[in-house]
N, C-alpha and C. Protein backbone atom coordinates (compact mmCIF):
# COMPACT_ATOMS: atom_id res chain seq x y z
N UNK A 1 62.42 171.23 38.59
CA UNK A 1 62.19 169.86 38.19
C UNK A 1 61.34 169.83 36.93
N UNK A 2 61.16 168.56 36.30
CA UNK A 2 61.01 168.62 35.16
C UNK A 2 59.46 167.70 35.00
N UNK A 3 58.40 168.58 34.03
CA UNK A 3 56.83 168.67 34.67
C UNK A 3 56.32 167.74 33.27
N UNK A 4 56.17 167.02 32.85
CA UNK A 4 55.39 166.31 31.72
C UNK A 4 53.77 166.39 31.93
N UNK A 5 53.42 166.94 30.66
CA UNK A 5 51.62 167.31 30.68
C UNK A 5 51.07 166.77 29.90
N UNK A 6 49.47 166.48 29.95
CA UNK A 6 49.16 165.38 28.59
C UNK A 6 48.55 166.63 27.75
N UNK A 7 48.44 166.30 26.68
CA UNK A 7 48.20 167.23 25.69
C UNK A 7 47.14 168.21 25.90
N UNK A 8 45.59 167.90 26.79
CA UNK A 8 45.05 168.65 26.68
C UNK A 8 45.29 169.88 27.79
N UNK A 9 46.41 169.70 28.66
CA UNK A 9 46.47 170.64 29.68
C UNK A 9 47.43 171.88 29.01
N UNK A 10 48.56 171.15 28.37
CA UNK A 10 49.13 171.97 26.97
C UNK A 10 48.62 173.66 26.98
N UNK A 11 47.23 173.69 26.39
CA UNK A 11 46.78 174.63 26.38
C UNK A 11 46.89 175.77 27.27
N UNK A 12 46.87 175.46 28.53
CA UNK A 12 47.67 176.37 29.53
C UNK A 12 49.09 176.78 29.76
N UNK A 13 49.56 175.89 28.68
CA UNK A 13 51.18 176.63 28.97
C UNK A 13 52.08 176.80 28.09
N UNK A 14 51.15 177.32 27.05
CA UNK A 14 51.48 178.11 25.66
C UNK A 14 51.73 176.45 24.81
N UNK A 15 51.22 175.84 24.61
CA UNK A 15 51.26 174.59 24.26
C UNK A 15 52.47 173.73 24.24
N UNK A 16 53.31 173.86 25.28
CA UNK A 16 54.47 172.99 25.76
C UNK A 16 53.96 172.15 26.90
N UNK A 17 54.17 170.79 25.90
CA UNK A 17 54.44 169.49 27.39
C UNK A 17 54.99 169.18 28.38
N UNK A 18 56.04 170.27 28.53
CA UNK A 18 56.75 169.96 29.34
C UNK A 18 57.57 171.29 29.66
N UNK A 19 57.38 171.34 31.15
CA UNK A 19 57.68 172.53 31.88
C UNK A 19 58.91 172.38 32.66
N UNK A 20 59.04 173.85 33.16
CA UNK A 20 59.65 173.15 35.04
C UNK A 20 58.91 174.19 36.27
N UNK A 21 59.36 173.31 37.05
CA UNK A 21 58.68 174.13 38.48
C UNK A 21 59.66 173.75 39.17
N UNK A 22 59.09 174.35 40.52
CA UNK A 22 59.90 174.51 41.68
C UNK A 22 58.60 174.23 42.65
N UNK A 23 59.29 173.15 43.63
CA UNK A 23 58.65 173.15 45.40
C UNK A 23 59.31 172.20 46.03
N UNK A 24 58.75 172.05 47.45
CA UNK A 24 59.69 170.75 48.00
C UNK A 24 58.50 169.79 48.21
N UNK A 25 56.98 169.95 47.54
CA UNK A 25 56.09 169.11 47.63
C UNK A 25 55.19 169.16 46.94
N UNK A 26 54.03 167.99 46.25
CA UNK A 26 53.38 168.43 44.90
C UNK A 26 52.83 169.69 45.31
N UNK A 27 51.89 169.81 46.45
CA UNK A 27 51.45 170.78 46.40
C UNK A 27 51.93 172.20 46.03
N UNK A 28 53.69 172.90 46.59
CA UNK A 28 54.00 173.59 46.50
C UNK A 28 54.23 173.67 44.89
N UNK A 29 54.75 172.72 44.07
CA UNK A 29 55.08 172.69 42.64
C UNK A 29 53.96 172.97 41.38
N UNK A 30 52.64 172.66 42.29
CA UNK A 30 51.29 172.86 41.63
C UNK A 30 50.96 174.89 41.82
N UNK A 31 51.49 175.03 43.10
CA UNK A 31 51.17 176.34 43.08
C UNK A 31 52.20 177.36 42.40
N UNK A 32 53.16 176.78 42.02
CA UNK A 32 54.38 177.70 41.36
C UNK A 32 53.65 177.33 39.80
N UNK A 33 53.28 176.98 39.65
CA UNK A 33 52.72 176.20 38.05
C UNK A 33 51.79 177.25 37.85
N UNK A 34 50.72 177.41 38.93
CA UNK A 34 49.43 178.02 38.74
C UNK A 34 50.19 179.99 39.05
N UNK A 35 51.13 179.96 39.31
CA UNK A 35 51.33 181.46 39.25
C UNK A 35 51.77 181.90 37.70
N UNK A 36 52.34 180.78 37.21
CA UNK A 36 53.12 180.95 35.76
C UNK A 36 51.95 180.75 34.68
N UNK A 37 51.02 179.56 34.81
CA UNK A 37 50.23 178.92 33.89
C UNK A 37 48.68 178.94 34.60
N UNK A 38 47.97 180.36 34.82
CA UNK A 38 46.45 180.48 35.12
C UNK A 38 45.63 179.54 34.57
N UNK A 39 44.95 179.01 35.60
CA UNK A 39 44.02 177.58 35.14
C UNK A 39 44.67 176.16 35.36
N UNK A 40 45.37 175.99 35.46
CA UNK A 40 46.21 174.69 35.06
C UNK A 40 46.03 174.02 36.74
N UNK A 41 46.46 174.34 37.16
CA UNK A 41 45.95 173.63 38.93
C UNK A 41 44.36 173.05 39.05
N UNK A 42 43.44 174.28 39.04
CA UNK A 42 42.28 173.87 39.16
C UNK A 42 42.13 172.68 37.94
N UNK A 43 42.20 172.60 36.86
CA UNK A 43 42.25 171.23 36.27
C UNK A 43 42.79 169.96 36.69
N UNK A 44 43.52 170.22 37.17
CA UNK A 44 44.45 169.22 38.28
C UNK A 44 43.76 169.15 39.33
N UNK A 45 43.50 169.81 40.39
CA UNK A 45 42.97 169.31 41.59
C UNK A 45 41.66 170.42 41.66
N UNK A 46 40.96 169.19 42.50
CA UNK A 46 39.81 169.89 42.71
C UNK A 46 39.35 170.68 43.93
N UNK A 47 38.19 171.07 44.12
CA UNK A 47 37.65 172.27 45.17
C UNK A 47 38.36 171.92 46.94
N UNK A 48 38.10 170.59 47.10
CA UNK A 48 38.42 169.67 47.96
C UNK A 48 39.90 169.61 48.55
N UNK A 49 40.58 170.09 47.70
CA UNK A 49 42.29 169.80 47.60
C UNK A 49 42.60 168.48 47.02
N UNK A 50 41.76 167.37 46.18
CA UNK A 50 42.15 166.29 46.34
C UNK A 50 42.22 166.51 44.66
N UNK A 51 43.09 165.10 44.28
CA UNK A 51 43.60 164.85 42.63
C UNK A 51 42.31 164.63 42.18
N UNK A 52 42.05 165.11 41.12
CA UNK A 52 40.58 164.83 40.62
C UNK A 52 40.46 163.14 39.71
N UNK A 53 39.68 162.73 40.07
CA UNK A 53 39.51 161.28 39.89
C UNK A 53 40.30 161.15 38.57
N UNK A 54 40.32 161.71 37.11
CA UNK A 54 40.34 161.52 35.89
C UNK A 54 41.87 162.17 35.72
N UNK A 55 42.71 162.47 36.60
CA UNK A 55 44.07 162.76 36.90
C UNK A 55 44.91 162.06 37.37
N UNK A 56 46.05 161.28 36.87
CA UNK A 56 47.08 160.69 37.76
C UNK A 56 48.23 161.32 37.59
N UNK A 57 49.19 160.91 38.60
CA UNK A 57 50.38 161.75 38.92
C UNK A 57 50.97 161.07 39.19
N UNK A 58 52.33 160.83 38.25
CA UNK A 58 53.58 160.22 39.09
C UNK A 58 54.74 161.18 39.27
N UNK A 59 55.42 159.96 40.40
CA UNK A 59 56.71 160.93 40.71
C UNK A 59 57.97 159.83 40.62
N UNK A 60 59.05 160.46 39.62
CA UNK A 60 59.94 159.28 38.97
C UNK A 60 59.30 158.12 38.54
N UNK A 61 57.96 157.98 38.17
CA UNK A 61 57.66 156.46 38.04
C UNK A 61 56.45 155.84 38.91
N UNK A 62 56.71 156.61 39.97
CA UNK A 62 55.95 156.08 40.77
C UNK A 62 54.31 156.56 41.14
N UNK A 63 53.30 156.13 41.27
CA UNK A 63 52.05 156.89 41.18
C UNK A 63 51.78 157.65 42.69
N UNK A 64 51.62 158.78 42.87
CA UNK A 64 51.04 159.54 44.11
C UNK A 64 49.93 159.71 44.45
N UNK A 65 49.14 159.79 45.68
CA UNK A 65 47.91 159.58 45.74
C UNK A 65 47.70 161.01 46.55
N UNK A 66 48.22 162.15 46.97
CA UNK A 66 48.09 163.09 47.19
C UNK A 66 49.12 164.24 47.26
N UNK A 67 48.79 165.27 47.48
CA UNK A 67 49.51 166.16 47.37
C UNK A 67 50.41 166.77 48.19
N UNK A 68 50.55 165.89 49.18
CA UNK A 68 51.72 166.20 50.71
C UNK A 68 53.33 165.48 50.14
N UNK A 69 52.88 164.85 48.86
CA UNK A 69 54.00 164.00 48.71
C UNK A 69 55.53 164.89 48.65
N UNK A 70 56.53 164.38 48.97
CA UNK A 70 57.74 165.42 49.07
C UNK A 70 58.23 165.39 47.67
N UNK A 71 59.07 166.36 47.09
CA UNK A 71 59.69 166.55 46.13
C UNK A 71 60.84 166.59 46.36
N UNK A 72 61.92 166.77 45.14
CA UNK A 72 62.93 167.20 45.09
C UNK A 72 63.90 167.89 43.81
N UNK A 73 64.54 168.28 43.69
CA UNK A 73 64.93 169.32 42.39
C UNK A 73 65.44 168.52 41.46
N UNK A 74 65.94 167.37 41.60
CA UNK A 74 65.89 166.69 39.90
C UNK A 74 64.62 165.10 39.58
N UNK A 75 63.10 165.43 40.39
CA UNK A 75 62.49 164.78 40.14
C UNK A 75 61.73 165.01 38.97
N UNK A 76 61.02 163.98 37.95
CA UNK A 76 60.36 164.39 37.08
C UNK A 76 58.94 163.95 37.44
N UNK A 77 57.65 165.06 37.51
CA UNK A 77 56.57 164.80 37.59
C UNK A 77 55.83 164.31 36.18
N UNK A 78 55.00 163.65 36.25
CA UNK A 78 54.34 163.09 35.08
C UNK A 78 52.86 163.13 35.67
N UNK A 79 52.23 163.97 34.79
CA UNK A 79 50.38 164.24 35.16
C UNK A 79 49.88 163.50 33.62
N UNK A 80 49.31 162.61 34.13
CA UNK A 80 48.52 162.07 33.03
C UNK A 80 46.84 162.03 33.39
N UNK A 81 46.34 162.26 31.94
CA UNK A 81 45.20 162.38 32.24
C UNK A 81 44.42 161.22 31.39
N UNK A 82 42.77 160.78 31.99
CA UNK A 82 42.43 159.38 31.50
C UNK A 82 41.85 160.30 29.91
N UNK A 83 41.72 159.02 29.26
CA UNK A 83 40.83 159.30 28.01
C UNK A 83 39.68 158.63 28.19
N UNK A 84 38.14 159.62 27.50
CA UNK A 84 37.04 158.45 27.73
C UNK A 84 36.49 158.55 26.20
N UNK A 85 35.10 158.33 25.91
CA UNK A 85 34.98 157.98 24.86
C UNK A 85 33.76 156.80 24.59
N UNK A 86 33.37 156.73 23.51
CA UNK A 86 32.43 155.46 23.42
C UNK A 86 31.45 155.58 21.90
């Protein structure tokens, strides 16, 4: 499936926005990510297992609020991350 990243996660995956993975749930698709792209999970989720506050995640569109959510092989994930600033 097809993985959209915001620019600063980039850095972990030779600076392409956009990946693919494989799982039948975020979680599993986060850990196929983190075998290919070291670091890139723990930026994504934290110690806890949970989405780290300053992370959102959709799936087709839709926003997910954890990581049990089911997948499937032509979904597109979208991880966006907030901007801060002042």
């Amino acid at each position: 499936m097809k993985v959209i990243l915001p620019t600063p996660l980039a850095a972990y995956t030779a600076h392409r926005r956009e990946v693919e993975g494989e799982g039948a749930t975020l979680e599993a698709l986060l850990a196929d990510l983190e075998r290919r792209f070291t670091g890139l999970r723990f930026r994504i989720v934290d110690e806890q297992q949970r989405i780290r506050p300053h992370i959102k995640i959709f799936v087709n569109r839709s926003q997910v609020a954890g990581l049990e959510v089911g997948l499937a092989p032509g979904d597109e994930v979208l991880v966006v991350a907030a901007l801060s600033g002042g």
